[in-house]
PDB file of N, CA and C in Angstrom:
ATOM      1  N   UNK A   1      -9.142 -73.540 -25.241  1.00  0.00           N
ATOM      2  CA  UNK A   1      -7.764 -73.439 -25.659  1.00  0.00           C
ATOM      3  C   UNK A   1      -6.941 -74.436 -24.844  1.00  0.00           C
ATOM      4  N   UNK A   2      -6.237 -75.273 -25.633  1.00  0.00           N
ATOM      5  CA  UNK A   2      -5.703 -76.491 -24.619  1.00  0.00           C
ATOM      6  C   UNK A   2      -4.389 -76.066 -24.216  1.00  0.00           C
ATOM      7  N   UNK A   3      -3.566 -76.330 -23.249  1.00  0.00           N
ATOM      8  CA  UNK A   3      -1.867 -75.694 -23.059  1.00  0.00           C
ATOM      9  C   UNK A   3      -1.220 -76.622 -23.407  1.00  0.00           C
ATOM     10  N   UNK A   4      -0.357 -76.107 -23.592  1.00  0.00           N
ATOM     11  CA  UNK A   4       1.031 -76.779 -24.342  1.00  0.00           C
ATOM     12  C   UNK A   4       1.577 -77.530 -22.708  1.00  0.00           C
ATOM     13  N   UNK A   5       2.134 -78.736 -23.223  1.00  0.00           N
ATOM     14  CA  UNK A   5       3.017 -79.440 -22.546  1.00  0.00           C
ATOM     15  C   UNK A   5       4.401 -78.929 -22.861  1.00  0.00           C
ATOM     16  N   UNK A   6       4.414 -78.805 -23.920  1.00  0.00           N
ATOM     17  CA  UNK A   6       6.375 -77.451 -23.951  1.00  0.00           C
ATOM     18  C   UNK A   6       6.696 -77.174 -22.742  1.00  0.00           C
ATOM     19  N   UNK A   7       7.682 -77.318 -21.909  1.00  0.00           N
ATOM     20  CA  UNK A   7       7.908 -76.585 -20.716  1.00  0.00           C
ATOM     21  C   UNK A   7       8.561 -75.170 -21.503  1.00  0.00           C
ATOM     22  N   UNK A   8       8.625 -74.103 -21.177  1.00  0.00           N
ATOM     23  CA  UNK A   8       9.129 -72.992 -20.960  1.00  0.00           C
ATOM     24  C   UNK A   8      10.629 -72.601 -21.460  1.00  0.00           C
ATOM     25  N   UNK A   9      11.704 -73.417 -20.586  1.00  0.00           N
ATOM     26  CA  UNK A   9      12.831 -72.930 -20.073  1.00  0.00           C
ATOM     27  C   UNK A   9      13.599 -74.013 -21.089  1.00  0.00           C
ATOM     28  N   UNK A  10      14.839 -73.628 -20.970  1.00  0.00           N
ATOM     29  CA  UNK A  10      15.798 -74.743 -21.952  1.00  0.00           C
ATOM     30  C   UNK A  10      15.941 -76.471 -21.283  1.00  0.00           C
ATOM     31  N   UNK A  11      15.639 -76.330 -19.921  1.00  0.00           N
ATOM     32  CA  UNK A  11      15.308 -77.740 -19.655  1.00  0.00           C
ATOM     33  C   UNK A  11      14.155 -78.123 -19.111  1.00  0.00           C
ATOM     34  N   UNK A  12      13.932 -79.714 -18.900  1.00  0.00           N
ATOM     35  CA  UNK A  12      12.156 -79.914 -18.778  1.00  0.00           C
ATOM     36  C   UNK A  12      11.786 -79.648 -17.075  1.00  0.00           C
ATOM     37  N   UNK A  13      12.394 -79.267 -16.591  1.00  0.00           N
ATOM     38  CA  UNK A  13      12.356 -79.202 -14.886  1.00  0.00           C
ATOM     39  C   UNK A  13      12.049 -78.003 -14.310  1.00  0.00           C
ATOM     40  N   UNK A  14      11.458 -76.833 -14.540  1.00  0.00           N
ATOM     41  CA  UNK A  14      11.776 -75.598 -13.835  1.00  0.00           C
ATOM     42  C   UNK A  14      11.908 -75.439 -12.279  1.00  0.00           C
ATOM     43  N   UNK A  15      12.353 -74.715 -11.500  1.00  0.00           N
ATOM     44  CA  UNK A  15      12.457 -75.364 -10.145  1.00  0.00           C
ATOM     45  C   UNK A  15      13.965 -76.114  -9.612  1.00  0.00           C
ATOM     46  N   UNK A  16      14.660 -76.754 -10.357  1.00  0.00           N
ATOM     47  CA  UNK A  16      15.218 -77.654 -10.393  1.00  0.00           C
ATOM     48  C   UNK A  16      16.730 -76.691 -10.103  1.00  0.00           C
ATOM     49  N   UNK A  17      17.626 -77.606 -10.588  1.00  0.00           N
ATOM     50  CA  UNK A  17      19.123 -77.484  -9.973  1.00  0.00           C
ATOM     51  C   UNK A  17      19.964 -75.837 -10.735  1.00  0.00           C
ATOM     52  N   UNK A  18      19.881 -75.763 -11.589  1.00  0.00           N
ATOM     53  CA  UNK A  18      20.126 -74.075 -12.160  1.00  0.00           C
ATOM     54  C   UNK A  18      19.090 -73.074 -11.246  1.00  0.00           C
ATOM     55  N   UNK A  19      17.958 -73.465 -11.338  1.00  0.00           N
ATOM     56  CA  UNK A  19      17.540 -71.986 -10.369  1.00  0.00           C
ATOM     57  C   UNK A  19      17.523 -72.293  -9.054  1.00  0.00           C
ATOM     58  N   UNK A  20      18.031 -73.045  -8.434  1.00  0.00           N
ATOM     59  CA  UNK A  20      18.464 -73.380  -7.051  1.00  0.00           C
ATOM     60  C   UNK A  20      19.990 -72.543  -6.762  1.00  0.00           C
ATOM     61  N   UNK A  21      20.795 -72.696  -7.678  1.00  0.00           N
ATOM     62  CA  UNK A  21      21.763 -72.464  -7.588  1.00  0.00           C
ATOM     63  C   UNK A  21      21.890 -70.938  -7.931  1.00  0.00           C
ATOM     64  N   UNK A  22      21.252 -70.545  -8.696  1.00  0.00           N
ATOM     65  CA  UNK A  22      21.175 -69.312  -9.217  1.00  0.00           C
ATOM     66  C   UNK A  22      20.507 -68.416  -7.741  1.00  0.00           C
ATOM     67  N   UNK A  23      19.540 -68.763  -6.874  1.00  0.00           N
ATOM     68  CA  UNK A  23      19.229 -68.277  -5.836  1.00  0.00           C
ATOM     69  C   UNK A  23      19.933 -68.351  -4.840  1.00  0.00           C
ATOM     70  N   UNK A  24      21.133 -69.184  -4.817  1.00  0.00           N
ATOM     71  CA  UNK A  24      22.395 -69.459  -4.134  1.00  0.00           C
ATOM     72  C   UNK A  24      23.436 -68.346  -4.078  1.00  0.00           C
ATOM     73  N   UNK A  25      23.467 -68.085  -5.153  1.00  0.00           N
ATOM     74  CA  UNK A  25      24.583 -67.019  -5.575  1.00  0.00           C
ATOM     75  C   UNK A  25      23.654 -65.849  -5.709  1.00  0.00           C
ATOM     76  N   UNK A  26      22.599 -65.582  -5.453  1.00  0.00           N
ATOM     77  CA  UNK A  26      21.842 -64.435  -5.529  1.00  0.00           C
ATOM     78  C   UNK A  26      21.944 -64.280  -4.065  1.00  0.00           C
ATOM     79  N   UNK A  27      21.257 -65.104  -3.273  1.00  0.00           N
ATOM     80  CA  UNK A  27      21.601 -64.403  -1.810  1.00  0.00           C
ATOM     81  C   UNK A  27      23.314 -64.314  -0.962  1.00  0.00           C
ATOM     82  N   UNK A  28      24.242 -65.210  -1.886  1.00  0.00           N
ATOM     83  CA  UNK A  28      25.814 -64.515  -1.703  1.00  0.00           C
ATOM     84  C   UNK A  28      25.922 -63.024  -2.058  1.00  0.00           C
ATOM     85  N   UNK A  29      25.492 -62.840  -3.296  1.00  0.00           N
ATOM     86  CA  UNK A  29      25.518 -61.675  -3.885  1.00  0.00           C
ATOM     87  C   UNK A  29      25.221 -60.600  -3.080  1.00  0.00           C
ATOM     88  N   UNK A  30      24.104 -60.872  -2.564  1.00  0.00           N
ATOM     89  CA  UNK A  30      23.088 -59.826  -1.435  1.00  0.00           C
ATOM     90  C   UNK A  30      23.657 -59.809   0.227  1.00  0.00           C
ATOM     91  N   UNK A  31      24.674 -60.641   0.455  1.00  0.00           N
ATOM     92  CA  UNK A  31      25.270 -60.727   1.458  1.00  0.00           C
ATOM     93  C   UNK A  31      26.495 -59.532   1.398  1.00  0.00           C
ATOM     94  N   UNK A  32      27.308 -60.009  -0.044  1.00  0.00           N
ATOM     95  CA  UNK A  32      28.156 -59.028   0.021  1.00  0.00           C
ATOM     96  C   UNK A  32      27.818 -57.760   0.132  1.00  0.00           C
ATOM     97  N   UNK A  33      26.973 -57.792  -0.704  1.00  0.00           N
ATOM     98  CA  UNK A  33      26.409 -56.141  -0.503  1.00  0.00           C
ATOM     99  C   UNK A  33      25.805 -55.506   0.541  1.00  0.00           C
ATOM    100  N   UNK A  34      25.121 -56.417   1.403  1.00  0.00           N
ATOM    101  CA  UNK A  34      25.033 -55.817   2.526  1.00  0.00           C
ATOM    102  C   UNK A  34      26.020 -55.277   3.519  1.00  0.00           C
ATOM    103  N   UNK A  35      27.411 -56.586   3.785  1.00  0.00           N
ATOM    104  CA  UNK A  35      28.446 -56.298   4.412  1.00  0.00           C
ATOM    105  C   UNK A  35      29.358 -55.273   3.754  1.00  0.00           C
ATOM    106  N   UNK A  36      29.130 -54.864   2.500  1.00  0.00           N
ATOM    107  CA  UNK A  36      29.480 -53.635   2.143  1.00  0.00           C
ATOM    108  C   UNK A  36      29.153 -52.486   2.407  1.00  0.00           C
ATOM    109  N   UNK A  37      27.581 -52.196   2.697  1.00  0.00           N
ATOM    110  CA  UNK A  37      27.280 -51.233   3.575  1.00  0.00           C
ATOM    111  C   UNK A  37      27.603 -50.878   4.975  1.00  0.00           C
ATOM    112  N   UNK A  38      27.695 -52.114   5.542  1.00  0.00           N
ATOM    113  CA  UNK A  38      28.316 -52.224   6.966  1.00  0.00           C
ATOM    114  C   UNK A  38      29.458 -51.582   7.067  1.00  0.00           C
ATOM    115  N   UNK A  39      30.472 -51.829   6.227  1.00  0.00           N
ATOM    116  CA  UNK A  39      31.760 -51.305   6.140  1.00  0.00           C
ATOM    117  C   UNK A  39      31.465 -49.620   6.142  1.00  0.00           C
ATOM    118  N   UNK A  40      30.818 -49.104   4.939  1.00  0.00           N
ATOM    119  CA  UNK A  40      30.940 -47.952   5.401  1.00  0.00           C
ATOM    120  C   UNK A  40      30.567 -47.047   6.837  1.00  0.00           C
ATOM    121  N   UNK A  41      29.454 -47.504   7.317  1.00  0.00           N
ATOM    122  CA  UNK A  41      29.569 -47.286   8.563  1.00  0.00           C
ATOM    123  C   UNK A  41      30.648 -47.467   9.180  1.00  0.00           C
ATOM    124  N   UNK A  42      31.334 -47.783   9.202  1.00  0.00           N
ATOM    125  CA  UNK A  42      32.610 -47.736   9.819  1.00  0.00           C
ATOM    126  C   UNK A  42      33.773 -47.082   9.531  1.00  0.00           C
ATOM    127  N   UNK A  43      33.670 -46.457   8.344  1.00  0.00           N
ATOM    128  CA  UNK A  43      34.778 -45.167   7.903  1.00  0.00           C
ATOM    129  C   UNK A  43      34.833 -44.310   9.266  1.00  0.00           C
ATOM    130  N   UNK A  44      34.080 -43.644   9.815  1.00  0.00           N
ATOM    131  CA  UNK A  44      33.922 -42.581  10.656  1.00  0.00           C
ATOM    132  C   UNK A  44      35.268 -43.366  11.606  1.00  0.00           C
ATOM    133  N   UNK A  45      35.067 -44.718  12.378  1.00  0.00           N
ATOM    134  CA  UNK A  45      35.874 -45.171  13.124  1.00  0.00           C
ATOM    135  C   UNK A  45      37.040 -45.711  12.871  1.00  0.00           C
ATOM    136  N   UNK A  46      37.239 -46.229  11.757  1.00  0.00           N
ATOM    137  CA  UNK A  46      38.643 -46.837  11.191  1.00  0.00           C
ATOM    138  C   UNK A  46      38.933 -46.344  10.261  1.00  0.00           C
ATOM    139  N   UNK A  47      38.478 -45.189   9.874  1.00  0.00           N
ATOM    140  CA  UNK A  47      39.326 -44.244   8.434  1.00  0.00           C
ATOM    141  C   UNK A  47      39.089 -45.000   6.958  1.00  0.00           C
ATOM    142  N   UNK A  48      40.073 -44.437   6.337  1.00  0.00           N
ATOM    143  CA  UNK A  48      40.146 -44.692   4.880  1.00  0.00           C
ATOM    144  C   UNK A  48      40.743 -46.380   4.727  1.00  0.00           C
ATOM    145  N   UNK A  49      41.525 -46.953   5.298  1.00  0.00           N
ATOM    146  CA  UNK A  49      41.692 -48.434   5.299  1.00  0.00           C
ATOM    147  C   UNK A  49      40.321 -49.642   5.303  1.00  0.00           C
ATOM    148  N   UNK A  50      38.930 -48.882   5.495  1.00  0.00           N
ATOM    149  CA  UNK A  50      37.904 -49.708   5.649  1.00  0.00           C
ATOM    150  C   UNK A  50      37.928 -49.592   4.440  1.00  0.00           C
ATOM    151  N   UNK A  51      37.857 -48.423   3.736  1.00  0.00           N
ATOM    152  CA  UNK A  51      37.714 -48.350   1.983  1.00  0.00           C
ATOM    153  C   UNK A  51      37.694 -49.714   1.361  1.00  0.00           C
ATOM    154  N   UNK A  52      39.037 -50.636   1.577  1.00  0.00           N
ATOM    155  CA  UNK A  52      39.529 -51.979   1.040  1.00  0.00           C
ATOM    156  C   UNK A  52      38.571 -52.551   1.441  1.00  0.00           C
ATOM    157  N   UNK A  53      38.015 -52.297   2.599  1.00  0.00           N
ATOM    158  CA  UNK A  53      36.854 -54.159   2.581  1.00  0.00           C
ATOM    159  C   UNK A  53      35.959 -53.813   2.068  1.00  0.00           C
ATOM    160  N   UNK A  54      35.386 -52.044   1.570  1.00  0.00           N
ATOM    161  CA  UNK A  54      34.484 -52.178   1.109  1.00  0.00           C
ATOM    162  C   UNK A  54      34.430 -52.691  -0.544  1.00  0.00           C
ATOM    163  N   UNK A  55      35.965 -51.937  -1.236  1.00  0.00           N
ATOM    164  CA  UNK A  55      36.061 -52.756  -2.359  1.00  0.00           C
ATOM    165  C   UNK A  55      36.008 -54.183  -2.718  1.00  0.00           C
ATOM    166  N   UNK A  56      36.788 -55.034  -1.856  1.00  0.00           N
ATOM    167  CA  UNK A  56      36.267 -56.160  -1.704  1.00  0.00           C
ATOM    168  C   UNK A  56      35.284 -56.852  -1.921  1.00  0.00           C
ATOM    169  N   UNK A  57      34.657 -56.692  -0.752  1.00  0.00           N
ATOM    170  CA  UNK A  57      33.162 -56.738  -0.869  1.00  0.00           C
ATOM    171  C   UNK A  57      32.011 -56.703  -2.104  1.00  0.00           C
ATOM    172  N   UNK A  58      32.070 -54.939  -2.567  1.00  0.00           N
ATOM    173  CA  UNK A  58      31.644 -54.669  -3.791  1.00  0.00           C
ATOM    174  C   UNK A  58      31.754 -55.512  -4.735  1.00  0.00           C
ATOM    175  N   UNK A  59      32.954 -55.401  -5.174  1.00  0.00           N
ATOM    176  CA  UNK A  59      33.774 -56.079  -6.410  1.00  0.00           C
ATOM    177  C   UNK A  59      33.182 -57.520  -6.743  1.00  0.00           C
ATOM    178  N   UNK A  60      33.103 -58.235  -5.860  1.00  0.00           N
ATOM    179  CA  UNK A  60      32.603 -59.858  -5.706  1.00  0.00           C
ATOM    180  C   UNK A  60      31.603 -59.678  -5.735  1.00  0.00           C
ATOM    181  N   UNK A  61      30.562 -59.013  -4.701  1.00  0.00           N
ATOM    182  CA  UNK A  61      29.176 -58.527  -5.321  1.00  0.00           C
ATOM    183  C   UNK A  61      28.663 -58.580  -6.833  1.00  0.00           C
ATOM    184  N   UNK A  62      29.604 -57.417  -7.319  1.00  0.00           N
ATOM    185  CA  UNK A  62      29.783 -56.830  -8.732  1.00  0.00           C
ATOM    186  C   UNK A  62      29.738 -58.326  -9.840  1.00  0.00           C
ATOM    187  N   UNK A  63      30.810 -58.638  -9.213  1.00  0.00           N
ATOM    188  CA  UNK A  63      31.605 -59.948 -10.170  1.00  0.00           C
ATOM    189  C   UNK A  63      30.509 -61.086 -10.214  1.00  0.00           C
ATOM    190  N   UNK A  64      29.720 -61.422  -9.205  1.00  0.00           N
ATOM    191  CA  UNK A  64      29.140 -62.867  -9.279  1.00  0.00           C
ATOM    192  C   UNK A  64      27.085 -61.745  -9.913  1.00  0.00           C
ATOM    193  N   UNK A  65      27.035 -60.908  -9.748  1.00  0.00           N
ATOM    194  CA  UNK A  65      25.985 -60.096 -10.394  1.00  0.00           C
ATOM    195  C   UNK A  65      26.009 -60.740 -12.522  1.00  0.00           C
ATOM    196  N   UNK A  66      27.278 -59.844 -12.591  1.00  0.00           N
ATOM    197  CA  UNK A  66      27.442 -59.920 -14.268  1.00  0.00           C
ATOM    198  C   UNK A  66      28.354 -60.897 -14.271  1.00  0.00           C
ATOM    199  N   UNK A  67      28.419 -62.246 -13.425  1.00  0.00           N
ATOM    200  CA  UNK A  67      28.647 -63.929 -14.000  1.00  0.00           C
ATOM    201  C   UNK A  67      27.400 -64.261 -14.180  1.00  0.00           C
ATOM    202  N   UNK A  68      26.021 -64.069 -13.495  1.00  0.00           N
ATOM    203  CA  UNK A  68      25.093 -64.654 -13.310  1.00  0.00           C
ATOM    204  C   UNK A  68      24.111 -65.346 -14.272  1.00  0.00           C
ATOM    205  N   UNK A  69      24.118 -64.628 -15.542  1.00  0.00           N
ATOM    206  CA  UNK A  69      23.513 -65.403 -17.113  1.00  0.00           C
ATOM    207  C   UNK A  69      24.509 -66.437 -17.294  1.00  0.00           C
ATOM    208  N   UNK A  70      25.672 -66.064 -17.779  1.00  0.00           N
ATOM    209  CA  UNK A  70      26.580 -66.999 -17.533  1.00  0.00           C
ATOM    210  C   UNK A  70      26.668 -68.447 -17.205  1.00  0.00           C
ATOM    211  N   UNK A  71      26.254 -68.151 -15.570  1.00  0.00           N
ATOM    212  CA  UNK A  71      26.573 -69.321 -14.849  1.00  0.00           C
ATOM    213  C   UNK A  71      24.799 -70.539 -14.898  1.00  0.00           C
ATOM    214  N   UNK A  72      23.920 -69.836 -15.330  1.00  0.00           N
ATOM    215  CA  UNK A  72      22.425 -70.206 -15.369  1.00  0.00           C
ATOM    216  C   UNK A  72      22.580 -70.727 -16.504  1.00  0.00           C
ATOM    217  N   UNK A  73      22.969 -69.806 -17.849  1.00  0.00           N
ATOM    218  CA  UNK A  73      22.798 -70.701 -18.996  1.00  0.00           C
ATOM    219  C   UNK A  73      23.934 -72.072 -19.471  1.00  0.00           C
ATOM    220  N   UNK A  74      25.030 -71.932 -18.420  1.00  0.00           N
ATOM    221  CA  UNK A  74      25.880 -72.936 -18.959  1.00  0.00           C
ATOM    222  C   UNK A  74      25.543 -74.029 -17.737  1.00  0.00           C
ATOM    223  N   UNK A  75      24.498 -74.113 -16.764  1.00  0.00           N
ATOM    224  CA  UNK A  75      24.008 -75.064 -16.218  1.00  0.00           C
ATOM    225  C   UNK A  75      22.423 -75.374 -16.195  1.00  0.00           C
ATOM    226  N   UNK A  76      21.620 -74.989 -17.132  1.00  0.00           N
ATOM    227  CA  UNK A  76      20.587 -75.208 -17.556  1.00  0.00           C
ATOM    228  C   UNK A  76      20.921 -75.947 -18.968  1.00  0.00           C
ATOM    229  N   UNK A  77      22.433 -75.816 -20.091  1.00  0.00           N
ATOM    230  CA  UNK A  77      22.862 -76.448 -20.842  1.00  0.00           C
ATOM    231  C   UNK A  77      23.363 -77.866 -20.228  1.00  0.00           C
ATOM    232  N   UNK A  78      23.898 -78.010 -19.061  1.00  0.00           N
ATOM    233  CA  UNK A  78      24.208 -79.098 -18.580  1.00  0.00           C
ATOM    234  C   UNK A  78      23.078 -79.994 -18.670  1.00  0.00           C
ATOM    235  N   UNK A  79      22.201 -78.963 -17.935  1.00  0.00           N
ATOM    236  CA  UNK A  79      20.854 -80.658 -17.477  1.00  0.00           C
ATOM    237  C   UNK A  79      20.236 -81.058 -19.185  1.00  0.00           C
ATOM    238  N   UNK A  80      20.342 -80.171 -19.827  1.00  0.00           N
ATOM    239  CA  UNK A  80      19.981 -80.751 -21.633  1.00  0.00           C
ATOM    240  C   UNK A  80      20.718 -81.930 -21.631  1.00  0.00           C
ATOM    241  N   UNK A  81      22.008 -81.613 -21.406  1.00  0.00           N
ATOM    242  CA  UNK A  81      22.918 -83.022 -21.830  1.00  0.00           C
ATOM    243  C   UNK A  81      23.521 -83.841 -21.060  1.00  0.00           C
ATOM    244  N   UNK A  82      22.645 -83.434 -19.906  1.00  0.00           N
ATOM    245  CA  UNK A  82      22.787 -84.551 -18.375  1.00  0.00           C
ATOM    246  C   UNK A  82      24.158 -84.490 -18.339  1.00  0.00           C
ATOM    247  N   UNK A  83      24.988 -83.279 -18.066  1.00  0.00           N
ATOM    248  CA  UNK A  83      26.161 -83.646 -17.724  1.00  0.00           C
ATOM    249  C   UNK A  83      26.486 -81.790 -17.115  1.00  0.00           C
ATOM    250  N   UNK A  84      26.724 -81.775 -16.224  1.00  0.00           N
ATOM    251  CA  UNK A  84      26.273 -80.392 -15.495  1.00  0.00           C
ATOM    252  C   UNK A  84      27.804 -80.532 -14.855  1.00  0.00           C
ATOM    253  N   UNK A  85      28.696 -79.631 -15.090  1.00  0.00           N
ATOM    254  CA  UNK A  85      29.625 -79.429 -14.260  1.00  0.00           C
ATOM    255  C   UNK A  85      30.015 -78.519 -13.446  1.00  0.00           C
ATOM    256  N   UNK A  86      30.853 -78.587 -12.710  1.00  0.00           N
ATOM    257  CA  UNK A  86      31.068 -77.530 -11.431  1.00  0.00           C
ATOM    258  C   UNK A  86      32.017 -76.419 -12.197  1.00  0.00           C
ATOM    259  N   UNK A  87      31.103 -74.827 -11.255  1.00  0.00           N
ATOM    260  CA  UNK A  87      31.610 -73.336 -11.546  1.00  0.00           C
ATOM    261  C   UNK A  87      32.466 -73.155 -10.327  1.00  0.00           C
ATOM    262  N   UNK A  88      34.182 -74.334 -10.535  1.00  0.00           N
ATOM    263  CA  UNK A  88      35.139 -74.368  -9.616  1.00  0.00           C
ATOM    264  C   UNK A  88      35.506 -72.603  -9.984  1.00  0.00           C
ATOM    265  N   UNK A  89      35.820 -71.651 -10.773  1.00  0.00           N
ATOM    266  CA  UNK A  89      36.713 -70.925 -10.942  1.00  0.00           C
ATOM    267  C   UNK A  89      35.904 -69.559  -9.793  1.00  0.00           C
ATOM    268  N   UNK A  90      34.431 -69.948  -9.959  1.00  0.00           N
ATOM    269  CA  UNK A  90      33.255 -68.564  -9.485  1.00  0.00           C
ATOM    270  C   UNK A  90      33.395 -69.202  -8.222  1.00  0.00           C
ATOM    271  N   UNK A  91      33.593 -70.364  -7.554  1.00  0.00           N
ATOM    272  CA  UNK A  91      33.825 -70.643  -6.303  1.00  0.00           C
ATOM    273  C   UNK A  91      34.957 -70.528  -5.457  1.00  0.00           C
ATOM    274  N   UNK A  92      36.042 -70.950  -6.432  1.00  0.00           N
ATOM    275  CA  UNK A  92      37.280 -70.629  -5.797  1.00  0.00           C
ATOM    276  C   UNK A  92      37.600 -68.654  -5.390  1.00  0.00           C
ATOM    277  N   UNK A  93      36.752 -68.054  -6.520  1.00  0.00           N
ATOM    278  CA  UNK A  93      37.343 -66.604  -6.503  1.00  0.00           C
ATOM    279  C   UNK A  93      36.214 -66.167  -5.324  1.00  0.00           C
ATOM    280  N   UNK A  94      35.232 -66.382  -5.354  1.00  0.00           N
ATOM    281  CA  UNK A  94      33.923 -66.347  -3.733  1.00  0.00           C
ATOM    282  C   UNK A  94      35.127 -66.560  -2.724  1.00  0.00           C
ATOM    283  N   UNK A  95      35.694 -67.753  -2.563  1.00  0.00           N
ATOM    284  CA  UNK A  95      36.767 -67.946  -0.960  1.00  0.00           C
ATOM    285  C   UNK A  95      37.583 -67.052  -1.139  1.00  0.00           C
ATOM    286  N   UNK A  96      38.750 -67.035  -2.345  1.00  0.00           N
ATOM    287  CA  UNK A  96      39.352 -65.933  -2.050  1.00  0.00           C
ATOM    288  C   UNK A  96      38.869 -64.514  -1.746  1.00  0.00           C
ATOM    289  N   UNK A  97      38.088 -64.258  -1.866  1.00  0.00           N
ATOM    290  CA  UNK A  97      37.199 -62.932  -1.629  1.00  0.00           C
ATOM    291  C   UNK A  97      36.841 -62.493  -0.403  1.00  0.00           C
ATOM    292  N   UNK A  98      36.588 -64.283   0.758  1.00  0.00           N
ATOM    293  CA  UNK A  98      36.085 -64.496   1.667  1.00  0.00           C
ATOM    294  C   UNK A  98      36.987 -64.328   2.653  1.00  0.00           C
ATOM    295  N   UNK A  99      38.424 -64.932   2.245  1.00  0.00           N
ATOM    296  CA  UNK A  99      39.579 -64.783   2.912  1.00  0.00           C
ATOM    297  C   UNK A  99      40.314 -63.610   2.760  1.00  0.00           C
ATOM    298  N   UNK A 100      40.150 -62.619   1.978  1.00  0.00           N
ATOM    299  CA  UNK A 100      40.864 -61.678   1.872  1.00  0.00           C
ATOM    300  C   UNK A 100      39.962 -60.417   2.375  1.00  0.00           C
ATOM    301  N   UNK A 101      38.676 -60.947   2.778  1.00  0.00           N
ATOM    302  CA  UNK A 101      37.986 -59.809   3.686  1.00  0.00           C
ATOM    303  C   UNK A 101      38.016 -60.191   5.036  1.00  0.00           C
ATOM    304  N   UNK A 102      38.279 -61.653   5.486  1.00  0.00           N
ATOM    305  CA  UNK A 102      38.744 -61.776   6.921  1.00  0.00           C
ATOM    306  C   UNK A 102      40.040 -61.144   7.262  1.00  0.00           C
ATOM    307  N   UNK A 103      40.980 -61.460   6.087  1.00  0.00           N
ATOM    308  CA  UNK A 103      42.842 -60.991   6.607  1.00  0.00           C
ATOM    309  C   UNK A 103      42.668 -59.559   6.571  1.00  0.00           C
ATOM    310  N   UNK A 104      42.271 -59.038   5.489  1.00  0.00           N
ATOM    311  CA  UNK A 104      41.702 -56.925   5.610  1.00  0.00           C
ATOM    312  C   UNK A 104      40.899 -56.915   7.149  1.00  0.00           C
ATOM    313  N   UNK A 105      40.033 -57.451   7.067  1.00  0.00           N
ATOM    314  CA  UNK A 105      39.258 -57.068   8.678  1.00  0.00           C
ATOM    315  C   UNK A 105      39.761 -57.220   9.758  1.00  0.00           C
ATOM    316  N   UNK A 106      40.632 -58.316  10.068  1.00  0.00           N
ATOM    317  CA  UNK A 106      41.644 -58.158  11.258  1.00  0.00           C
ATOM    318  C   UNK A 106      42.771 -57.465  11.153  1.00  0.00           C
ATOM    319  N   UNK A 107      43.378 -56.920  10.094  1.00  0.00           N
ATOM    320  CA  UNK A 107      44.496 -55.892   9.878  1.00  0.00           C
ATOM    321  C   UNK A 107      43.213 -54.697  10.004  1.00  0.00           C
ATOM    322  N   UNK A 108      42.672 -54.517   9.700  1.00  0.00           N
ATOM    323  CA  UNK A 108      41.970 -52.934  10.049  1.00  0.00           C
ATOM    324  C   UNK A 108      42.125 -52.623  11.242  1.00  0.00           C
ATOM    325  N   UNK A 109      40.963 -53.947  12.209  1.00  0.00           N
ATOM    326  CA  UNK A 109      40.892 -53.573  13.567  1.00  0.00           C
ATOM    327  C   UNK A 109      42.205 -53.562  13.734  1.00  0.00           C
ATOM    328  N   UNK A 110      43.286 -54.136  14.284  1.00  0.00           N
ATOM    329  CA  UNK A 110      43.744 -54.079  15.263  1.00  0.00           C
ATOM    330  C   UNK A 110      45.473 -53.038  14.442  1.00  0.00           C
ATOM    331  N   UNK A 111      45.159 -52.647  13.109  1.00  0.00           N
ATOM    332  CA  UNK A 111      46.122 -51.118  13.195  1.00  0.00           C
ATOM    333  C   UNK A 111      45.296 -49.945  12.974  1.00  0.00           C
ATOM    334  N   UNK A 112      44.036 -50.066  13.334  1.00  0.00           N
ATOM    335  CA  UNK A 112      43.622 -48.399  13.332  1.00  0.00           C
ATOM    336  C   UNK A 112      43.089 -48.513  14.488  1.00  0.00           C
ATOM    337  N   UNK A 113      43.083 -49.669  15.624  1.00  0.00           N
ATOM    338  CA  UNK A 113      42.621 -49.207  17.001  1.00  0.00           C
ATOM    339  C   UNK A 113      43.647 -48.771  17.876  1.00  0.00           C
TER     340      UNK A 113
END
């Protein structure tokens, strides 16, 4: 039985720049969620105001989870038509996410200590 030269996937590269990126935002993903667990450990010591970083946290978790077909199939469509552009809007909302769990985390500590 001879194999097909067909590659697989919608472009001829597997390996390549979509599932690089896709493992990019998979271990962001897995970051948030970890530092979301962290947070709750910390209810006991800073009360109900940790709540917010854990939403935070979650939420972006949540959010870049169910972008994730999304963001694979509209850059596995790029490399078809050699023209692959940047997911400015899933990056910009990652920083804000990033910055608004640093400004929550230093307002926690230092009004519930």
């Amino acid at each position: 039985m001879a194999r097909s030269s067909q590659p697989t996937g919608i472009h001829e590269d597997p390996g390549l720049q979509p599932e690089r990126t896709t493992l990019a935002w998979g271990r962001t993903m897995m970051a948030l969620a970890t530092v979301s667990a962290i947070f709750l450990r910390w209810l006991p010591q800073h009360g109900f105001p940790i709540m917010l970083l854990f939403a935070v946290a979650t939420g972006a978790a949540a959010a870049i989870y169910f972008t994730q077909r999304r963001r694979y199939s509209a850059s596995s469509q790029g490399m078809v038509k050699e023209s692959v552009d940047a997911d400015i809007p899933a990056v910009f909302w990652t920083a804000v996410a990033g910055v608004m769990l640093g400004g929550l985390g230093i307002g926690v500590v230092l009004f519930t200590s």
